[in-house]
C-alpha atoms as a PDB file:
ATOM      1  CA  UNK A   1     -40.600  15.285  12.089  1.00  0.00           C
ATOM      2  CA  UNK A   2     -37.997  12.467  12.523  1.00  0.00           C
ATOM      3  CA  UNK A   3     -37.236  11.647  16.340  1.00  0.00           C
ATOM      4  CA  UNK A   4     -33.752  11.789  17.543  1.00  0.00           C
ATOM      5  CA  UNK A   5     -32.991   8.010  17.671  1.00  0.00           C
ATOM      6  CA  UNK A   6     -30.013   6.149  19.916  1.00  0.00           C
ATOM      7  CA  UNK A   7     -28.834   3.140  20.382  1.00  0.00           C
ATOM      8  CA  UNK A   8     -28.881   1.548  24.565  1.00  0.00           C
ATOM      9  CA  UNK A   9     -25.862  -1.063  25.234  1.00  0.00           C
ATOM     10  CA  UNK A  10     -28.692  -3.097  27.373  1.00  0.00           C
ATOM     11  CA  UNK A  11     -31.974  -4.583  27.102  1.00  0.00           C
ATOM     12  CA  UNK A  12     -34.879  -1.812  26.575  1.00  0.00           C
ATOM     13  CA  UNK A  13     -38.242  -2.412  27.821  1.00  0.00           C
ATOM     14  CA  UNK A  14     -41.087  -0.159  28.177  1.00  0.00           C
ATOM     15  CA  UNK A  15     -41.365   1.898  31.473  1.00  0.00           C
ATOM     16  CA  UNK A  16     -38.733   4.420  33.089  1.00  0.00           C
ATOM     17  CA  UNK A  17     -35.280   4.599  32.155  1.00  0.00           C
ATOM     18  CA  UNK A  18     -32.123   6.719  32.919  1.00  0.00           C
ATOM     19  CA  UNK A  19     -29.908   6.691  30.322  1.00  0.00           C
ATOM     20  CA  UNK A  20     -26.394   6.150  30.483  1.00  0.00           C
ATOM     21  CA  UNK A  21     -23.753   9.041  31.235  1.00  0.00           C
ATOM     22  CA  UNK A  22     -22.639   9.570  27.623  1.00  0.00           C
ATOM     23  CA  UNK A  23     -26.055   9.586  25.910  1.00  0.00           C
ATOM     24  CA  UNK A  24     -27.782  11.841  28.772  1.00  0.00           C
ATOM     25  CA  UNK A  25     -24.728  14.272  27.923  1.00  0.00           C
ATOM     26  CA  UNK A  26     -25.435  14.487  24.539  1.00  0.00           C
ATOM     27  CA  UNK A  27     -29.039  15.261  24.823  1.00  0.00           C
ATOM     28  CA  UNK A  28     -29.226  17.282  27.590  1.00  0.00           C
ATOM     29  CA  UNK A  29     -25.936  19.748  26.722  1.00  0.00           C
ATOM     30  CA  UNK A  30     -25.419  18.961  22.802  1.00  0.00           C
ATOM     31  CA  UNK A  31     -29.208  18.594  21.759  1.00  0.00           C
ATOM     32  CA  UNK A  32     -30.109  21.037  24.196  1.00  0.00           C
ATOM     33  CA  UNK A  33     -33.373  18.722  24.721  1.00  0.00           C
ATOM     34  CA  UNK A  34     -35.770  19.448  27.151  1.00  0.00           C
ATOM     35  CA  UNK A  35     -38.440  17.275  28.899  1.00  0.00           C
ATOM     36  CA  UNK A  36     -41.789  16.075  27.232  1.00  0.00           C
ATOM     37  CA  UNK A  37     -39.492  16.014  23.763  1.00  0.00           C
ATOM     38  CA  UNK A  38     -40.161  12.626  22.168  1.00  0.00           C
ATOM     39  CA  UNK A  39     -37.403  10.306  21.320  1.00  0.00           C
ATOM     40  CA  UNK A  40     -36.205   7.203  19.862  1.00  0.00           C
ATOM     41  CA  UNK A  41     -34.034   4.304  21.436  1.00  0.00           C
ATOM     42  CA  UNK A  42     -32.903   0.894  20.381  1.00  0.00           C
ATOM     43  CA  UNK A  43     -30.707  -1.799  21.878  1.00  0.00           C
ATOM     44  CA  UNK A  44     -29.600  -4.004  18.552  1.00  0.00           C
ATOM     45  CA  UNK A  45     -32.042  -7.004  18.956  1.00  0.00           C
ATOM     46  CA  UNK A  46     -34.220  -5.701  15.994  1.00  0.00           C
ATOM     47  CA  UNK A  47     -36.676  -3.811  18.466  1.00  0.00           C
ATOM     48  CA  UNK A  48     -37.414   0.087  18.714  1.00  0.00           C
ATOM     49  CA  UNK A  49     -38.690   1.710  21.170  1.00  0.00           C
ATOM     50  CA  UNK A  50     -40.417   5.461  21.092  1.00  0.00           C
ATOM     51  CA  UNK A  51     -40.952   7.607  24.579  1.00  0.00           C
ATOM     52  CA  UNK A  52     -41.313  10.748  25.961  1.00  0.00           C
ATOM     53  CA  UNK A  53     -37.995  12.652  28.300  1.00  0.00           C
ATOM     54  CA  UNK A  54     -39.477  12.961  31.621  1.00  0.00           C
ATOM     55  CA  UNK A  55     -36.432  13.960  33.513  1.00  0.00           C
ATOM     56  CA  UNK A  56     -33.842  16.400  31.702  1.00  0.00           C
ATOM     57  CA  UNK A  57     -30.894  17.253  34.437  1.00  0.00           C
ATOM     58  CA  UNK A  58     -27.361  18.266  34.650  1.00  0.00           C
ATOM     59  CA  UNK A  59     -26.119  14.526  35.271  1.00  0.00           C
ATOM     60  CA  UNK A  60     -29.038  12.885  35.068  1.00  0.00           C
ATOM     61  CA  UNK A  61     -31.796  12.057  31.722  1.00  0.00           C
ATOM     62  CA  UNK A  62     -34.759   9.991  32.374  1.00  0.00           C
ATOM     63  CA  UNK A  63     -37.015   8.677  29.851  1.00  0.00           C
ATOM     64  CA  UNK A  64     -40.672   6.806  29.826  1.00  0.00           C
ATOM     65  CA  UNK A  65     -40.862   4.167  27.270  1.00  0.00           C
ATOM     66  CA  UNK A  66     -44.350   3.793  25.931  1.00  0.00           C
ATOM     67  CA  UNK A  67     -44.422   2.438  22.649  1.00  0.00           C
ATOM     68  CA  UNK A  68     -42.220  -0.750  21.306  1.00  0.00           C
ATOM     69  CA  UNK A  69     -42.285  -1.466  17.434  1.00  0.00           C
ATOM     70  CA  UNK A  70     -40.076  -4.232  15.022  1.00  0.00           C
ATOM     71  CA  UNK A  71     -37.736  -2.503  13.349  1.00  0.00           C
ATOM     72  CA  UNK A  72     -36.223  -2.518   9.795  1.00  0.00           C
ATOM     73  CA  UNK A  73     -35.754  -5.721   8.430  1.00  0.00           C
ATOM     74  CA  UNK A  74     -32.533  -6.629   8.016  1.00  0.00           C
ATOM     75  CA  UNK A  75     -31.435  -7.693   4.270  1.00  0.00           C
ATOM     76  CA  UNK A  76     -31.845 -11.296   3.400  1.00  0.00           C
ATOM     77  CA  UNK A  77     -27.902 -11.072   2.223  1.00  0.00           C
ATOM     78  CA  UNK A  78     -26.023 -12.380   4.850  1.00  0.00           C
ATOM     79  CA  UNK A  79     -22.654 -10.112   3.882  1.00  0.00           C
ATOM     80  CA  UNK A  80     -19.220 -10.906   6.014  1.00  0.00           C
ATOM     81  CA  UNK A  81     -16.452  -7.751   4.755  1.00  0.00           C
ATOM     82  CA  UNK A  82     -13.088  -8.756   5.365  1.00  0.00           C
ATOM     83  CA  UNK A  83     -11.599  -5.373   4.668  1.00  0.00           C
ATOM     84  CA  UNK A  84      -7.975  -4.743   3.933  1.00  0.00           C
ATOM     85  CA  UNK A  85      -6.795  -3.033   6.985  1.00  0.00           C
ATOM     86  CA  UNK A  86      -6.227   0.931   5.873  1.00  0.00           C
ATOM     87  CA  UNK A  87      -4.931   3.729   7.519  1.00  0.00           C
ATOM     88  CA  UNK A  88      -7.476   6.465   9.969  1.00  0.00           C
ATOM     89  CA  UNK A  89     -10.267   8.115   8.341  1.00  0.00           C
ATOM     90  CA  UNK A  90     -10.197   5.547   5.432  1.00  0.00           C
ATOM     91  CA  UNK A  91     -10.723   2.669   7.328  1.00  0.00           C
ATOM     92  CA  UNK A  92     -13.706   4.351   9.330  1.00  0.00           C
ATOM     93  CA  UNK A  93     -15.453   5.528   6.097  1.00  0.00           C
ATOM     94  CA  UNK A  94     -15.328   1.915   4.938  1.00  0.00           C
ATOM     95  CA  UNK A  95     -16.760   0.927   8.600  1.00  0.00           C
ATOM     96  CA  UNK A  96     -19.473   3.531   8.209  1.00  0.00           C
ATOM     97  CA  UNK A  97     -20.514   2.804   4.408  1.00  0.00           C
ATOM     98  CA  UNK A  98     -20.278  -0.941   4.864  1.00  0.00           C
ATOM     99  CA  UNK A  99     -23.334  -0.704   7.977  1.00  0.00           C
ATOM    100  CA  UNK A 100     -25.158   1.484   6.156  1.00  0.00           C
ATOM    101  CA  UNK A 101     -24.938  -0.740   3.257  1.00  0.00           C
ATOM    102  CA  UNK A 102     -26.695  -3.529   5.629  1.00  0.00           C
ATOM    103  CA  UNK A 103     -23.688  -5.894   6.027  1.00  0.00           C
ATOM    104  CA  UNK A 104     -23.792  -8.943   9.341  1.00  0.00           C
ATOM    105  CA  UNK A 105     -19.739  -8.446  10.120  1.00  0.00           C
ATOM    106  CA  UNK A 106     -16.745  -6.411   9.243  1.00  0.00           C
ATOM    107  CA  UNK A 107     -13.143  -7.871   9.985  1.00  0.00           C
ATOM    108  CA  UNK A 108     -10.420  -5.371   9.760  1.00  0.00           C
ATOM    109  CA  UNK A 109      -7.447  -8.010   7.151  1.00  0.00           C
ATOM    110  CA  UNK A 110      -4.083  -7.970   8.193  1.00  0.00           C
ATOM    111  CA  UNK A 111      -2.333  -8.356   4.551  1.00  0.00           C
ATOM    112  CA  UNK A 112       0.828  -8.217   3.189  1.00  0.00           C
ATOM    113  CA  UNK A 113       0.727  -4.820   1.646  1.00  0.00           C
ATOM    114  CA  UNK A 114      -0.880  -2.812   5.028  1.00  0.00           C
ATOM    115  CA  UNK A 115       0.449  -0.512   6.219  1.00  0.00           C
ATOM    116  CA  UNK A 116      -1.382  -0.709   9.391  1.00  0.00           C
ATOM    117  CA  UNK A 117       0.144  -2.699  12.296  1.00  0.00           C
ATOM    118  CA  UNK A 118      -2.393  -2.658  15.830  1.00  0.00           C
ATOM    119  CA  UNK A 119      -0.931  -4.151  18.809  1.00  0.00           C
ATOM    120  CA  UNK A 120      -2.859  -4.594  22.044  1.00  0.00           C
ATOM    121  CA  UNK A 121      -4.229  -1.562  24.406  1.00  0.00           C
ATOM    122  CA  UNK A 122      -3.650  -0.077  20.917  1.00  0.00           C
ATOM    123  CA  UNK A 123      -5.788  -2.573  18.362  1.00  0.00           C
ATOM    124  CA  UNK A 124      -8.054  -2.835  21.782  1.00  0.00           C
ATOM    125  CA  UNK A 125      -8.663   1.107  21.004  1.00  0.00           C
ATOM    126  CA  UNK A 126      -8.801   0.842  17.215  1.00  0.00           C
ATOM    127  CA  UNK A 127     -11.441  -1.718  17.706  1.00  0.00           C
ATOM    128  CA  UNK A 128     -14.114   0.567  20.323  1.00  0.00           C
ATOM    129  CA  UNK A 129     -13.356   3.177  18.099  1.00  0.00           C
ATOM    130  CA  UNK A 130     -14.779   1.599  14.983  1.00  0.00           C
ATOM    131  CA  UNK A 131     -17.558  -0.037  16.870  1.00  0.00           C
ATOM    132  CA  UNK A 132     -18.988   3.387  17.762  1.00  0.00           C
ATOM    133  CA  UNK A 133     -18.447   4.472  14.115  1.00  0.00           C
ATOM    134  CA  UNK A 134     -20.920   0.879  13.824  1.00  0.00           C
ATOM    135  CA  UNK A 135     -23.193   2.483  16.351  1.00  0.00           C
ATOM    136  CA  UNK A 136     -23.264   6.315  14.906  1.00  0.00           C
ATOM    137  CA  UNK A 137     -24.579   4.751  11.259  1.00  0.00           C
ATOM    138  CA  UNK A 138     -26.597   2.431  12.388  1.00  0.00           C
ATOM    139  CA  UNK A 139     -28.392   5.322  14.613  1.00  0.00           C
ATOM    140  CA  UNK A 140     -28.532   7.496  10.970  1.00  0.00           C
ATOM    141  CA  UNK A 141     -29.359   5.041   9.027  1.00  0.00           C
ATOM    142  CA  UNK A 142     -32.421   3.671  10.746  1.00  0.00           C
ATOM    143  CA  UNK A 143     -30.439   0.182  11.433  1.00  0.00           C
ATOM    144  CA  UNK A 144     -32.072  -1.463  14.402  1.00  0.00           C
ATOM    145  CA  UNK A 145     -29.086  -4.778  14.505  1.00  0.00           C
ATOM    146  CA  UNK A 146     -25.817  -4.140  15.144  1.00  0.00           C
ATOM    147  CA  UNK A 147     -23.293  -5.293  12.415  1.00  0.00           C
ATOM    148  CA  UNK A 148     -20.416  -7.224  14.275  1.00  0.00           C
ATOM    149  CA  UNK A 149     -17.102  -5.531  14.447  1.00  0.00           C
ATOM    150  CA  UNK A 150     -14.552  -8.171  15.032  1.00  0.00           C
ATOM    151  CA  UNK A 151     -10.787  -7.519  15.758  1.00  0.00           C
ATOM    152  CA  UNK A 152      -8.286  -7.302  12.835  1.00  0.00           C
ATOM    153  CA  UNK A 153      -7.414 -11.216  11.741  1.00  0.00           C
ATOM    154  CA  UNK A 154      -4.417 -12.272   9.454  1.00  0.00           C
ATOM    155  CA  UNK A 155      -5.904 -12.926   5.886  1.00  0.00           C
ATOM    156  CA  UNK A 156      -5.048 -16.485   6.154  1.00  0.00           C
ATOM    157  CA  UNK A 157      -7.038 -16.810   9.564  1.00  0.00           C
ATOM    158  CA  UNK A 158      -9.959 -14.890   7.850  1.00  0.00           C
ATOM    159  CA  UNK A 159      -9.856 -17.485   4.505  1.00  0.00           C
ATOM    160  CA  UNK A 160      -9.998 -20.538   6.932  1.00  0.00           C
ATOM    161  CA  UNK A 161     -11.995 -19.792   9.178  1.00  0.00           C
ATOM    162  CA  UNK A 162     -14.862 -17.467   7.483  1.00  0.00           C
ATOM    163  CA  UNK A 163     -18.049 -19.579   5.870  1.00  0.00           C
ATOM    164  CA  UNK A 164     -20.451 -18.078   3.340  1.00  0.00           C
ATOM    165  CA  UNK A 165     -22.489 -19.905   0.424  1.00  0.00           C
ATOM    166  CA  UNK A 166     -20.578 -17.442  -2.275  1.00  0.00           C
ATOM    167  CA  UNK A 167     -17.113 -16.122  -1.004  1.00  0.00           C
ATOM    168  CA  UNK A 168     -15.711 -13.142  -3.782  1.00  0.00           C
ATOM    169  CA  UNK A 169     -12.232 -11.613  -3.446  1.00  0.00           C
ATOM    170  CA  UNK A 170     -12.397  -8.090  -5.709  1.00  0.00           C
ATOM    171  CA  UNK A 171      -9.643  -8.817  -9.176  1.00  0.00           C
ATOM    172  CA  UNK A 172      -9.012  -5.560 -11.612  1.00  0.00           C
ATOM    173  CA  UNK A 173      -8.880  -8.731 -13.865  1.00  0.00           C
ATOM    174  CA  UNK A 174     -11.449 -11.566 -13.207  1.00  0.00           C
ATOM    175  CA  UNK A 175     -15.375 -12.176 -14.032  1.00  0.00           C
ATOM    176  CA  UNK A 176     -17.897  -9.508 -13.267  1.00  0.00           C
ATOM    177  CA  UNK A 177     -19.887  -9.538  -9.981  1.00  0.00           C
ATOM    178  CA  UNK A 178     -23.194 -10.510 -12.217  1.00  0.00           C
ATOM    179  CA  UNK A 179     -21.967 -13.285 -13.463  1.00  0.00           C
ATOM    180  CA  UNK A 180     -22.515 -15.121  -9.958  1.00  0.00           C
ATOM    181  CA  UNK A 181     -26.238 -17.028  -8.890  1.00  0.00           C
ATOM    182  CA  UNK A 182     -27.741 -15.542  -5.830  1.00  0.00           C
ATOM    183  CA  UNK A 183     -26.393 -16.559  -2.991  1.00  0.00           C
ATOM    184  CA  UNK A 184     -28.128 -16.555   0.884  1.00  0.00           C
ATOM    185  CA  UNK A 185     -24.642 -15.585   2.289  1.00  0.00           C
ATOM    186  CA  UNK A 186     -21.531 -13.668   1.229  1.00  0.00           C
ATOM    187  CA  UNK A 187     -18.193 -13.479   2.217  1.00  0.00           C
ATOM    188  CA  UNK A 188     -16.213 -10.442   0.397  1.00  0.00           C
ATOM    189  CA  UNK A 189     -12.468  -9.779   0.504  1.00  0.00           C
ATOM    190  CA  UNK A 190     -11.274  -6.156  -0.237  1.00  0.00           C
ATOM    191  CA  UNK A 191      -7.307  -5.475   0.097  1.00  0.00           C
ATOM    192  CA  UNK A 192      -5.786  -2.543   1.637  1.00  0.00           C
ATOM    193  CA  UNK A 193      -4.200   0.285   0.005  1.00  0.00           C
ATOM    194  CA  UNK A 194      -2.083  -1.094  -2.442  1.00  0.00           C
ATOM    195  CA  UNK A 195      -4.603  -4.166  -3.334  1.00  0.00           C
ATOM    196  CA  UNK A 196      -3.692  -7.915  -2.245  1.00  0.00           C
ATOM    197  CA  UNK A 197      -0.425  -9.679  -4.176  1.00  0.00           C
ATOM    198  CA  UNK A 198      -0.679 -12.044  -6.813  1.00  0.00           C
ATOM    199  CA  UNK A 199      -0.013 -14.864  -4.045  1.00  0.00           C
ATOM    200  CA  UNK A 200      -2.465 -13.604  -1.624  1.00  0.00           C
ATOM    201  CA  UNK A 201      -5.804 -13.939  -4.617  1.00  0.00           C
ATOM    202  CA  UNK A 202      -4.029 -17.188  -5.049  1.00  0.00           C
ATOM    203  CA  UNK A 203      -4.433 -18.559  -1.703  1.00  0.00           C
ATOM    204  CA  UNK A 204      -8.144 -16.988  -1.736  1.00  0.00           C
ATOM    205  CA  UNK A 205      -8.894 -19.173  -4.837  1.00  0.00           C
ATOM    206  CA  UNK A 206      -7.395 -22.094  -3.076  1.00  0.00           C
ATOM    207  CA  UNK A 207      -9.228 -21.564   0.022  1.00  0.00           C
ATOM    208  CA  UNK A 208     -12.911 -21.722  -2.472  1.00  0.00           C
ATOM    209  CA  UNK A 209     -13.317 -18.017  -2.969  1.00  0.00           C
ATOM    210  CA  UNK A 210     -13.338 -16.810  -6.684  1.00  0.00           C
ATOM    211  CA  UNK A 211     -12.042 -13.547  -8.473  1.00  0.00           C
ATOM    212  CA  UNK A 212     -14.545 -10.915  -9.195  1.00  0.00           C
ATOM    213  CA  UNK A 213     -14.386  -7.900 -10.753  1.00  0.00           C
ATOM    214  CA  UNK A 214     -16.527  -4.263 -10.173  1.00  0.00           C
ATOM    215  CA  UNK A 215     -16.046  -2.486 -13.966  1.00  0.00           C
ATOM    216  CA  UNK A 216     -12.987  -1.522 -15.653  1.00  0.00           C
ATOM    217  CA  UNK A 217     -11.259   1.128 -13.009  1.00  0.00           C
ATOM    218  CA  UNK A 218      -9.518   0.085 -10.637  1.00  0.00           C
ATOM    219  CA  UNK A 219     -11.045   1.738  -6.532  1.00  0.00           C
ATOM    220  CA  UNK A 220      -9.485   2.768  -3.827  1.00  0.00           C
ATOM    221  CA  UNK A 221      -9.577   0.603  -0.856  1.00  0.00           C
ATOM    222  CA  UNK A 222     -12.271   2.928   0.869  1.00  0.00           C
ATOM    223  CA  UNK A 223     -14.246   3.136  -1.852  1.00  0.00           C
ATOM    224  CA  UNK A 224     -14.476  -0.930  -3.044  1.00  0.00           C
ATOM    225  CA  UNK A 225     -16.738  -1.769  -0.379  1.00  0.00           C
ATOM    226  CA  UNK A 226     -19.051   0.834  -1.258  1.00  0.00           C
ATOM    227  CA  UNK A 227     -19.536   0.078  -4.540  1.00  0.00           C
ATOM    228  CA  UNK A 228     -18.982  -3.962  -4.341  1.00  0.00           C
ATOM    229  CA  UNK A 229     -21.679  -3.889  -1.317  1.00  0.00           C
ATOM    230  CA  UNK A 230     -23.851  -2.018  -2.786  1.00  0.00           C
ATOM    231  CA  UNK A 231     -24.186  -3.809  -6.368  1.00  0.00           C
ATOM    232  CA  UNK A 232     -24.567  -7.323  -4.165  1.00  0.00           C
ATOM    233  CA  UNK A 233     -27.295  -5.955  -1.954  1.00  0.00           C
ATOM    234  CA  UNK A 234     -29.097  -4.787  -5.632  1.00  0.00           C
ATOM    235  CA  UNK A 235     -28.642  -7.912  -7.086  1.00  0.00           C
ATOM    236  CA  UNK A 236     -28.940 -10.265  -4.097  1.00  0.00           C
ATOM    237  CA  UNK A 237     -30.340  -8.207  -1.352  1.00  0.00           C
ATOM    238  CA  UNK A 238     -32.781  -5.696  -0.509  1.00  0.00           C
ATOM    239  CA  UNK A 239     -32.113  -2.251  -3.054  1.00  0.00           C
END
């Protein structure tokens, strides 16, 4: 029987621990869970930890630690999504398919064609929001690192500033994906709805990252990353 499995914003060790508010809430009145059922935590530095509920209370869930384990190796493709920023439940399914799909960091692209504009308490929102989307795969998934969720960048900030060994930006027109050697790291532009203009692939190119294509249908922004990640993590990576 798989364990119910959570991710703790702090360093786990093994011994007695209360969990926070928002966790203890969800086991005790969502999960209904009851002491001496087992479960699973981790706290994103690769390490899991399996224990025992000792305490199961109205505001208060205590749990005893016994058993610390590495957990699953994270993919030798170092993968940095810059992913056109989309509108709601879009941009979250690309947030949850991208950490399944093992990438290091998602950055939310500012690009010409979005239709998306985050400003302050508002992006500060945006941002928490998908960072618990992160948090809720990687718990599903069996993730034990966190991908990083940075804030959204302007596409030009992202192309100067982001480093990878191979650096793609998807093309309905360009070389396929296998045409490129294996790289140990990989930067991967995806535009919004409404794909990236002419000028904005151009300054890509200029700024060392090359056109490459998934197959001869043109995706929808939400559903690019899943394919694009998931063909570079089978031919680079660990599928």
């Amino acid at each position: 029987m798989r364990l119910s499995r959570f991710f703790i914003d702090a360093p786990l060790s093994l011994g007695r621990l209360e969990l926070p508010e928002a966790q203890a809430h969800y086991i005790g009145r969502v999960l209904r869970l009851a002491a001496g059922d087992a479960v699973q935590l981790f706290d994103g530095s690769g390490r899991e930890f399996v224990g025992e509920l000792v305490e199961v209370g109205k505001k208060s869930v205590q749990v005893e630690l016994r058993e610390q384990f590495a957990g699953l190796a994270e993919s030798p493709l170092r993968i940095h999504l810059g992913q056109g920023l989309s509108r709601g439940e879009r941009m979250d399914w690309a947030i949850q398919k991208a950490t399944e799909l093992g990438v290091a960091h998602i950055t939310p692209i500012v690009s010409e064609r979005c239709e998306v504009r985050l400003k302050d308490e508002r992006a500060d929102k945006r941002l928490a929001h998908w960072q618990q989307i992160a948090i809720s795969a990687c718990e599903q998934c069996g993730r034990s690192v966190l991908p990083a969720i940075h804030p959204p960048m302007l596409l030009g900030d992202w192309l100067a500033r982001t480093e990878a060994e191979l650096k793609l930006v998807l093309h309905p027109f360009a070389e396929p994906l296998t045409s490129h050697a294996r790289p140990a790291s990989l930067a991967f532009l995806i535009g919004p709805e409404g794909g990236l203009s002419e000028a904005e692939v151009a300054a890509a190119q200029h700024a060392g990252y090359q056109a490459a294509r998934l197959g001869p249908r043109v995706l929808r922004t939400e559903t690019a990353p899943v394919v694009a990640l998931s063909v570079a993590q089978q031919l680079w990576g660990d599928f």
